[in-house]
Protein backbone atom coordinates (compact mmCIF):
# COMPACT_ATOMS: atom_id res chain seq x y z
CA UNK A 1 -35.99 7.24 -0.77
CA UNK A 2 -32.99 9.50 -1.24
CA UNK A 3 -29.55 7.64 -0.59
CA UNK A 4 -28.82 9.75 2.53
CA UNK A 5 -32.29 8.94 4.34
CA UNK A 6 -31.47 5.27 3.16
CA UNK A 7 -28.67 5.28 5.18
CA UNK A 8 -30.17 7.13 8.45
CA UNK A 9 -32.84 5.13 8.67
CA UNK A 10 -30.49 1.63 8.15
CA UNK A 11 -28.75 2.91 11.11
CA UNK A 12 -31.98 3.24 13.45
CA UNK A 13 -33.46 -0.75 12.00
CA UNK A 14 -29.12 -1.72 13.66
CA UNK A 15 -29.30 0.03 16.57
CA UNK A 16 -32.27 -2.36 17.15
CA UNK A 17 -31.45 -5.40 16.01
CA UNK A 18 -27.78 -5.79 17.27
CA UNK A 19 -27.55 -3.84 20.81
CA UNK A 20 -23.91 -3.66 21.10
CA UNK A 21 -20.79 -1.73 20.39
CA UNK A 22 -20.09 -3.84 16.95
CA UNK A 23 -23.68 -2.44 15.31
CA UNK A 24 -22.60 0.75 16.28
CA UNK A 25 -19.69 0.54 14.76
CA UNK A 26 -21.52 -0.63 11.29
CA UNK A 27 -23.13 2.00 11.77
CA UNK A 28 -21.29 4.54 12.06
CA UNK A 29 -19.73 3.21 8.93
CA UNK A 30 -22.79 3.30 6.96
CA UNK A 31 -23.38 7.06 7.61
CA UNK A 32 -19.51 8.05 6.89
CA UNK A 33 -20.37 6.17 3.67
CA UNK A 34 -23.26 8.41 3.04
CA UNK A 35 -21.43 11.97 4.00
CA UNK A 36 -18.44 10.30 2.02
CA UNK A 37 -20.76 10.42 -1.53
CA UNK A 38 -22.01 13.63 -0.20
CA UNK A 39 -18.37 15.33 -0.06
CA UNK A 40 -17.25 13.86 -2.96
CA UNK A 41 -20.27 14.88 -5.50
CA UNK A 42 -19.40 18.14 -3.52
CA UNK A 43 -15.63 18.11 -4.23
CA UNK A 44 -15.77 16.67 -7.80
CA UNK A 45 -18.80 19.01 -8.95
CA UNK A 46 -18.09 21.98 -11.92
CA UNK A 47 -19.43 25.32 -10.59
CA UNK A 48 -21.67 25.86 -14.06
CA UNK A 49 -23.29 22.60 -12.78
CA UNK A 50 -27.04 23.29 -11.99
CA UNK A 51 -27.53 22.92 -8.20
CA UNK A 52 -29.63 19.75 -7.20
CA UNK A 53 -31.97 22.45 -4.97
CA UNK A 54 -32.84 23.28 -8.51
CA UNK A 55 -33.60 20.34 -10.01
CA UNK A 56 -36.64 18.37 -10.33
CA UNK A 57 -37.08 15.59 -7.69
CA UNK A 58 -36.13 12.84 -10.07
CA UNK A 59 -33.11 14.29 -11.21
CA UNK A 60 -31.98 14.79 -7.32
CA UNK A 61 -32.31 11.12 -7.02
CA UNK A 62 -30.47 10.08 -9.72
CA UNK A 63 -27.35 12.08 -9.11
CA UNK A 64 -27.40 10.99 -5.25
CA UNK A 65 -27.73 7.41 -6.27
CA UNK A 66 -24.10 6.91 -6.64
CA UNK A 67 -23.69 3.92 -9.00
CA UNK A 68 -20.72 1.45 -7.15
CA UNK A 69 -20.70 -0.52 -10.10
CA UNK A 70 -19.57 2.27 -12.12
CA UNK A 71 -17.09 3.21 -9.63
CA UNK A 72 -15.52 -0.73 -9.52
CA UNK A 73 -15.31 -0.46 -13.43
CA UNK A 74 -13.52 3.09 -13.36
CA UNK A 75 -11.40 1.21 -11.05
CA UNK A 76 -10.84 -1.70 -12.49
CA UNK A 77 -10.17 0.09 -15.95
CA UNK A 78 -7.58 2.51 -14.28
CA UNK A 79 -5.66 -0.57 -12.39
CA UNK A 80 -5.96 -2.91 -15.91
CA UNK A 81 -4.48 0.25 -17.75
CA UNK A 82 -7.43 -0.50 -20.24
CA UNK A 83 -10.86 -0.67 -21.17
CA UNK A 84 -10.43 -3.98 -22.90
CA UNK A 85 -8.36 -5.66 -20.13
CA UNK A 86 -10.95 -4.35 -17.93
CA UNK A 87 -13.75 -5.84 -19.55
CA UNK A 88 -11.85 -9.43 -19.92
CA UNK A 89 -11.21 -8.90 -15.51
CA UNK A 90 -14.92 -7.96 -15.19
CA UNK A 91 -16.77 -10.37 -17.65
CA UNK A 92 -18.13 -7.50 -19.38
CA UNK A 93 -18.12 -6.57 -22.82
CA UNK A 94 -16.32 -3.92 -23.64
CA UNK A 95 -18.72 -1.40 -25.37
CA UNK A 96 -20.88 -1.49 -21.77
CA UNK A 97 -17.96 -0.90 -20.07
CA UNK A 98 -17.30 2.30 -22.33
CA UNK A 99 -21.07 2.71 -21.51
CA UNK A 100 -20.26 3.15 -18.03
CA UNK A 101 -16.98 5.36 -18.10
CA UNK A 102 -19.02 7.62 -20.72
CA UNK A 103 -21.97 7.77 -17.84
CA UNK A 104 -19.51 8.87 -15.06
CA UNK A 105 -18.00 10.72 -17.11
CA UNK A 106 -21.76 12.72 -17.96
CA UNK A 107 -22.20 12.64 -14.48
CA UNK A 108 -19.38 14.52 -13.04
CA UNK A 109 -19.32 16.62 -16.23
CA UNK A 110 -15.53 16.12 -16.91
CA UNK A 111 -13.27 13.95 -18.43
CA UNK A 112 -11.71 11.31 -16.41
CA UNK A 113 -9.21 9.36 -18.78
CA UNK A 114 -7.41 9.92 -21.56
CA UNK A 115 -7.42 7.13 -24.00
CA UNK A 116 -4.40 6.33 -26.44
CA UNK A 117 -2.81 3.04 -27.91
CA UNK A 118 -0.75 2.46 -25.07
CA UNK A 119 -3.91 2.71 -22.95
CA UNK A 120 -6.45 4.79 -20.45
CA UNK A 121 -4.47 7.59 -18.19
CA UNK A 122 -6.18 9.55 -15.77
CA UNK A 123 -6.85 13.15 -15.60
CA UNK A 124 -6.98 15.62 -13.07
CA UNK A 125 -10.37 14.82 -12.01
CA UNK A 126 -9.63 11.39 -12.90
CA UNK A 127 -7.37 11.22 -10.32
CA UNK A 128 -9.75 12.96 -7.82
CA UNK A 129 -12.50 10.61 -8.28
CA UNK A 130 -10.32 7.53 -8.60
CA UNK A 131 -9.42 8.50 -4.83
CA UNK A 132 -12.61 9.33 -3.47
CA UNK A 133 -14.18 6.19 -5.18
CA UNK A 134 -11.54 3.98 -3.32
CA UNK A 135 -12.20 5.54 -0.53
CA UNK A 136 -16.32 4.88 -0.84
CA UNK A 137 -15.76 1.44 -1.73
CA UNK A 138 -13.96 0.45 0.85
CA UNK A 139 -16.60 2.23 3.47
CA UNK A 140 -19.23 0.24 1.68
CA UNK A 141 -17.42 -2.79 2.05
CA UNK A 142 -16.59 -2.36 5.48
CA UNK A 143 -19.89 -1.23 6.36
CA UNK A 144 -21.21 -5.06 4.90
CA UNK A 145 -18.63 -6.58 6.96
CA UNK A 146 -19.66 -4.87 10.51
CA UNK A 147 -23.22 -5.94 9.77
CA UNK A 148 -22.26 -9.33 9.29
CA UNK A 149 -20.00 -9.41 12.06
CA UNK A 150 -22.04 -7.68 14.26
CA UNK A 151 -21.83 -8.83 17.82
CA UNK A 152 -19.07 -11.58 16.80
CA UNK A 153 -15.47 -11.28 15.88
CA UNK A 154 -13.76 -8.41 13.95
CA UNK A 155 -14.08 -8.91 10.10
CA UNK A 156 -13.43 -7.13 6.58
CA UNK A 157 -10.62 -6.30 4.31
CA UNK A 158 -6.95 -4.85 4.90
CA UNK A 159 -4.72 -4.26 2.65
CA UNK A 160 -0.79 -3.67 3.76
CA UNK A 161 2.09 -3.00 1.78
CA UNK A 162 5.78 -3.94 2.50
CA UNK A 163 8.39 -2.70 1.43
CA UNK A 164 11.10 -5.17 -0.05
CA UNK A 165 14.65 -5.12 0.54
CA UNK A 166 13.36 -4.43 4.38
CA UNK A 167 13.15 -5.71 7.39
CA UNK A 168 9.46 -5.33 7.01
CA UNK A 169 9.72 -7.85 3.91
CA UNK A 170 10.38 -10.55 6.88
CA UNK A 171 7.11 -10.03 8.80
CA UNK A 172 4.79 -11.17 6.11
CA UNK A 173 4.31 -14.83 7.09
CA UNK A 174 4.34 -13.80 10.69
CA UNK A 175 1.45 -10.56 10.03
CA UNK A 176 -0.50 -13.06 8.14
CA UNK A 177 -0.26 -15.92 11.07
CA UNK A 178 -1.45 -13.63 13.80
CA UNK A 179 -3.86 -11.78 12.34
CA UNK A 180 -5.46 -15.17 11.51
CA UNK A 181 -5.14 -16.09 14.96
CA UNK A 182 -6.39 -13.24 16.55
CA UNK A 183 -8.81 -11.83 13.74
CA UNK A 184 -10.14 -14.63 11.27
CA UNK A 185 -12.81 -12.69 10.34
CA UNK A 186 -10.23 -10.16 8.87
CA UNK A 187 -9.30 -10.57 4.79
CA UNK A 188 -5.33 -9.19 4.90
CA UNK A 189 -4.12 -8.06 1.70
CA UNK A 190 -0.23 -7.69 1.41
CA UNK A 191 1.72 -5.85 -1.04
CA UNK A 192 5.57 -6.63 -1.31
CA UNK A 193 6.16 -4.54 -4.94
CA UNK A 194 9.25 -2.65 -6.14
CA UNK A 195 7.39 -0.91 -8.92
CA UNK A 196 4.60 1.24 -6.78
CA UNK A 197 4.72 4.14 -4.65
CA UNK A 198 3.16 3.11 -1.62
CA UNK A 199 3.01 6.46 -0.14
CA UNK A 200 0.75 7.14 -3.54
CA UNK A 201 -1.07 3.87 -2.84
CA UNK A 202 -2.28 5.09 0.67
CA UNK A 203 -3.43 8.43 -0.58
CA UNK A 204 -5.27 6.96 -3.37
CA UNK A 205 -6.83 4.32 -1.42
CA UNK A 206 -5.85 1.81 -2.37
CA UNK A 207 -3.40 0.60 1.21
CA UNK A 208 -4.18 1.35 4.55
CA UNK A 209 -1.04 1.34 5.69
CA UNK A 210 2.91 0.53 4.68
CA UNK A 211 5.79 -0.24 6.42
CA UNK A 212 8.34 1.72 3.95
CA UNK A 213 11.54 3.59 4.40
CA UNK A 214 12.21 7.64 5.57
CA UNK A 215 10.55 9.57 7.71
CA UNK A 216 8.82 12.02 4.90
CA UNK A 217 6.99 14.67 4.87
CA UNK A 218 5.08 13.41 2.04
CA UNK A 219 1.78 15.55 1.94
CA UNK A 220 -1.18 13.37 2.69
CA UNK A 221 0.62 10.69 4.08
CA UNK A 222 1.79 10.46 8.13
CA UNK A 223 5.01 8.80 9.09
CA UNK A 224 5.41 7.18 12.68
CA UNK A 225 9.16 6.29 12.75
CA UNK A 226 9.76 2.61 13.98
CA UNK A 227 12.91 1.15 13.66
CA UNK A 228 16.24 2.61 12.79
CA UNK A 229 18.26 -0.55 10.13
CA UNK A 230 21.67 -1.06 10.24
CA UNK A 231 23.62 -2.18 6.92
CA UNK A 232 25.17 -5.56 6.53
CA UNK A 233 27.95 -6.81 3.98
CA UNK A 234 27.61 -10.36 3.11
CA UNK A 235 30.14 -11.90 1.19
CA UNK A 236 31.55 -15.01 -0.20
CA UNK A 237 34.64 -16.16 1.66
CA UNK A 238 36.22 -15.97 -1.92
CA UNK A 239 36.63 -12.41 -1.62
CA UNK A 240 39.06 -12.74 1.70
CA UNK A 241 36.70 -10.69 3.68
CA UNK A 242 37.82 -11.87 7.19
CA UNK A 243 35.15 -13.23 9.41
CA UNK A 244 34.99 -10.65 12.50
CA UNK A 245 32.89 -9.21 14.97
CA UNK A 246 34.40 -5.44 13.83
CA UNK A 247 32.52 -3.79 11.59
CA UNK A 248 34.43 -3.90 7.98
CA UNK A 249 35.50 -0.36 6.72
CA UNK A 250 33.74 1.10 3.17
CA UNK A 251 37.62 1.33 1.89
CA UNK A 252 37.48 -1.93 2.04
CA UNK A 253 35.61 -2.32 -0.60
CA UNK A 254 36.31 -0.17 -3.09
CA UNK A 255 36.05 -1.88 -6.51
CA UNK A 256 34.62 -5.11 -4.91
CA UNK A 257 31.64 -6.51 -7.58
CA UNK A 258 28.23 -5.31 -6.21
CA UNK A 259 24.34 -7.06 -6.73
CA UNK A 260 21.98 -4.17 -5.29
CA UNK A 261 18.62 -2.55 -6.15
CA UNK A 262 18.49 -0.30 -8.76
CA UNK A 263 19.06 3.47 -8.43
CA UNK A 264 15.60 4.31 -7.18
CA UNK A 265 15.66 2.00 -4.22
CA UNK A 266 15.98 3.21 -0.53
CA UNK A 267 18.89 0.85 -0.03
CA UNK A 268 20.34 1.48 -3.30
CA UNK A 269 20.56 5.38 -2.45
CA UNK A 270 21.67 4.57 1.20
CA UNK A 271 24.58 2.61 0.08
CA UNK A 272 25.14 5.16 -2.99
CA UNK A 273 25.26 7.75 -0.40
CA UNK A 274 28.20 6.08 2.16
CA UNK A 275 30.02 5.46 -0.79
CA UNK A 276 30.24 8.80 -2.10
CA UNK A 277 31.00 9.93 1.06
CA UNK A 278 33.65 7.96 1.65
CA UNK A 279 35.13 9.20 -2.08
CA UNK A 280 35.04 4.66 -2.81
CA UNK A 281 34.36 3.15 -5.88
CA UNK A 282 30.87 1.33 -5.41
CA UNK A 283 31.45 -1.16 -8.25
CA UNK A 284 27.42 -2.59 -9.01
CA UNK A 285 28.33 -5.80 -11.76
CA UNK A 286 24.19 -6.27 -11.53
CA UNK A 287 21.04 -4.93 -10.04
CA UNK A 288 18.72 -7.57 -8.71
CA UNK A 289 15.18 -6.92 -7.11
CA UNK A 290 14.71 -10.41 -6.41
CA UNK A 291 15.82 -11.18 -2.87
CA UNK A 292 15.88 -15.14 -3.37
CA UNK A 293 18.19 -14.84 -6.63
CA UNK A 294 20.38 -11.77 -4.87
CA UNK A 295 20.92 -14.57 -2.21
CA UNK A 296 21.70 -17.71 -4.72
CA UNK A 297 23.93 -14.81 -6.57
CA UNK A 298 25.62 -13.81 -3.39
CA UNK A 299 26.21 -17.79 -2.48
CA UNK A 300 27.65 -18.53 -5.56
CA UNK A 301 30.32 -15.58 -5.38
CA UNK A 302 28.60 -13.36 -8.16
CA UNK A 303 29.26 -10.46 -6.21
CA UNK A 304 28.47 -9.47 -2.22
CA UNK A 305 25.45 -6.88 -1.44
CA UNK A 306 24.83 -4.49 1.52
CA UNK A 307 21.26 -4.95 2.91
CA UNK A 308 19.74 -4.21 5.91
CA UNK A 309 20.48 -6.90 8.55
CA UNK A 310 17.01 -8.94 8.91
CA UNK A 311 17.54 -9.06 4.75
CA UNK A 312 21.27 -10.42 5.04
CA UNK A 313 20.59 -12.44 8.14
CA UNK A 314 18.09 -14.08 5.84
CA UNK A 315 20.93 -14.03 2.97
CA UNK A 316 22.89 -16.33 5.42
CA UNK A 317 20.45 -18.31 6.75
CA UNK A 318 19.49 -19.50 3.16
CA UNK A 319 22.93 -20.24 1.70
CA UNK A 320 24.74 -23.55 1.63
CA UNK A 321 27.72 -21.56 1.09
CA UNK A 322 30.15 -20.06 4.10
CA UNK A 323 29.29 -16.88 3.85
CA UNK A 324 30.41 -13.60 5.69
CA UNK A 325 28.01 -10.97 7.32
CA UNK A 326 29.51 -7.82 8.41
CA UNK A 327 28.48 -4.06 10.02
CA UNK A 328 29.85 -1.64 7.76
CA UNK A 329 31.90 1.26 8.90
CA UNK A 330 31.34 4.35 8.86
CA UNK A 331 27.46 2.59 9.79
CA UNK A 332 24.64 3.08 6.86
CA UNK A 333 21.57 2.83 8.44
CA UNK A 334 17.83 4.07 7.44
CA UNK A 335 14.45 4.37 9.52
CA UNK A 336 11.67 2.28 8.89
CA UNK A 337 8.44 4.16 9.43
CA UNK A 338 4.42 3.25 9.42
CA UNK A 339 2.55 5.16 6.78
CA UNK A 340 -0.73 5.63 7.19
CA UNK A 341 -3.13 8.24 5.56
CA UNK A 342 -3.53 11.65 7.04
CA UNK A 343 -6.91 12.50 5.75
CA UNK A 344 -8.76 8.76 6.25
CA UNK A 345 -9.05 7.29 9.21
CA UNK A 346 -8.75 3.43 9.50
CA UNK A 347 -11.19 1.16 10.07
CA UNK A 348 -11.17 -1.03 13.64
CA UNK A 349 -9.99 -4.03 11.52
CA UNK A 350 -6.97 -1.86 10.01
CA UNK A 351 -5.86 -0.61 13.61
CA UNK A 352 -6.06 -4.00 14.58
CA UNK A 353 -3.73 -4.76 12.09
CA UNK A 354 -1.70 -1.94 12.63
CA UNK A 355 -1.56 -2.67 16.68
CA UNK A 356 0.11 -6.12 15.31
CA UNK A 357 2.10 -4.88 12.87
CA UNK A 358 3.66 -2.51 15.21
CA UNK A 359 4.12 -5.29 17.99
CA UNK A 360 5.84 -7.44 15.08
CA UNK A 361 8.35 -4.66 14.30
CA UNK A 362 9.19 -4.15 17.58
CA UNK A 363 10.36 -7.63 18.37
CA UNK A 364 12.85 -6.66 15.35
CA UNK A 365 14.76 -4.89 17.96
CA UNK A 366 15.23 -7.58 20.24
């Protein structure tokens, strides 16, 4: 039976078994999976390709049977950065692992990765089929979920990233505490990384959502602005930074010693940004990523830091050492948006998540 009928007639035996709005729901999810592999053969095909029309009935079959294993192995190699690293993750050995990347490769009639010393990179239509295939999997996976769930409780897989250096780096414990109260049939994922684009992330597939900083436009991503972050100076006493209510001016601290993000950082450029503008010296001694040794640095008198103010409450709140937490003037403040994809739509688990994630963020502004 061709994959598409496979799929149609799934969704008639649901309908019959499970009479209710979850089944439905599965589903629905089992067809999108099905016109899913249809668009993407259709999106990744070469026009010299033969048509299917125009090929025997066997060889139809075969290139609608999309293999997921093959797609979890290009996956898994492109993530790994290798084919051997990929094998070790997989428990495969590595020349049926090439095996497989050679047979998607014959399939879509293209090359997908580039291989060097360093490792695999992906190509053009590497990249295309490394998002589509995220994209599948995760409607597959889904679609298992809602037909084990069906009638009960919400379940499946959700993957969130948070960006550090945030007031969204604070919700974590509380996201994964509700959502286990309210959904534990729902497997949250959280990302808290300073090394990935999480804007790229959501278009490739592989996050749902983010809580990051700016307001875009970033082409296939959609920003819903949620919170607007004011700056904070914390500071050792040591460094006769008075402790007041009035927000301390930037002139103040020209040629104080600095522990930020680096360069590339939203807070980094933020505080870059008010300093320059100001015409101060913004003296950075060290650039820290680590938000439990910026705080032990900060306690100890290393140097003071500007953060947003959920970061240097939690600065405070962690130090043994009397400490100083101040507005800065004139204010530095960035917006805090939720990112979600523009060409996917989420699953009912991830707007569950996102319902919670948005109620979380808003008690931020209490």
């Amino acid at each position: 039976m061709p994959k598409t009928d496979y799929f149609w007639s799934n969704k008639q035996v649901l309908w019959r078994q499970a009479g209710n709005q979850r089944a439905g729901f599965c589903c629905e999810r089992l067809c999108l999976f099905a016109r899913a592999c249809m668009v993407f053969r259709h999106r990744c095909a070469l026009p010299n390709r033969c048509a299917s029309a125009n090929m025997p009935r066997k060889d139809r079959t075969v290139l609608n049977a999309m293999d997921i294993r093959r797609f979890k192995s290009f996956i898994a190699i492109v993530d790994s950065g290798s084919i051997t690293r990929a094998a070790d993750i997989l428990h495969l050995a590595q020349p049926a692992l090439s095996q497989q990347l050679a047979a998607l490769e014959e399939h879509f009639g293209q090359k997908l990765l580039i291989r060097s010393q360093q490792g695999v990179s992906m190509t053009d239509a590497g990249h295309a089929v490394y998002r589509h295939a995220q994209i599948i999997l995760r409607q597959m996976e889904q679609a298992q979920a809602d037909a084990a769930a069906a009638g009960n409780s919400l379940a499946g897989r959700v993957s969130v990233g948070l960006v550090p250096f945030s007031s969204a780096a604070t919700l974590s414990v509380d996201l994964l505490a509700e959502t286990r109260k309210r959904h534990p049939g729902i497997l949250l994922h959280l990302t808290e990384s300073v090394g990935q684009t999480y804007s790229q992330m959501i278009m490739n597939g592989r996050l749902e959502m983010a809580l990051i900083h700016g307001t875009g436009p970033i082409k296939g991503v959609r920003f819903e602005p949620i919170l607007r972050e004011e700056f904070y100076l914390v500071a050792h006493r040591n460094f006769a930074i008075d402790s007041d209510q009035k927000p301390v001016p930037v002139s103040a601290l020209d040629g104080m010693p600095m522990l930020l993000p680096p360069a590339y950082n939203f807070v980094r450029r933020a505080v870059d940004a008010a300093f320059t503008r100001s015409r101060i010296n913004l003296k950075v001694v060290a650039e820290v990523e680590i938000v439990r040794t910026l705080a032990r640095a900060v306690g100890t008198g290393l140097g003071a830091t500007i953060m947003p103010k959920a970061i240097a409450n939690r600065i405070v709140s962690e130090s043994s050492e009397p400490l100083v937490c101040r507005l800065v003037s004139p204010r530095i403040e960035e917006t805090l948006s939720l990112c979600t994809s523009d060409q996917n739509s989420l699953s009912e688990p991830a707007f569950a998540v996102k319902d919670i994630l948005v109620e979380l963020t808003e008690q931020l502004k209490l």
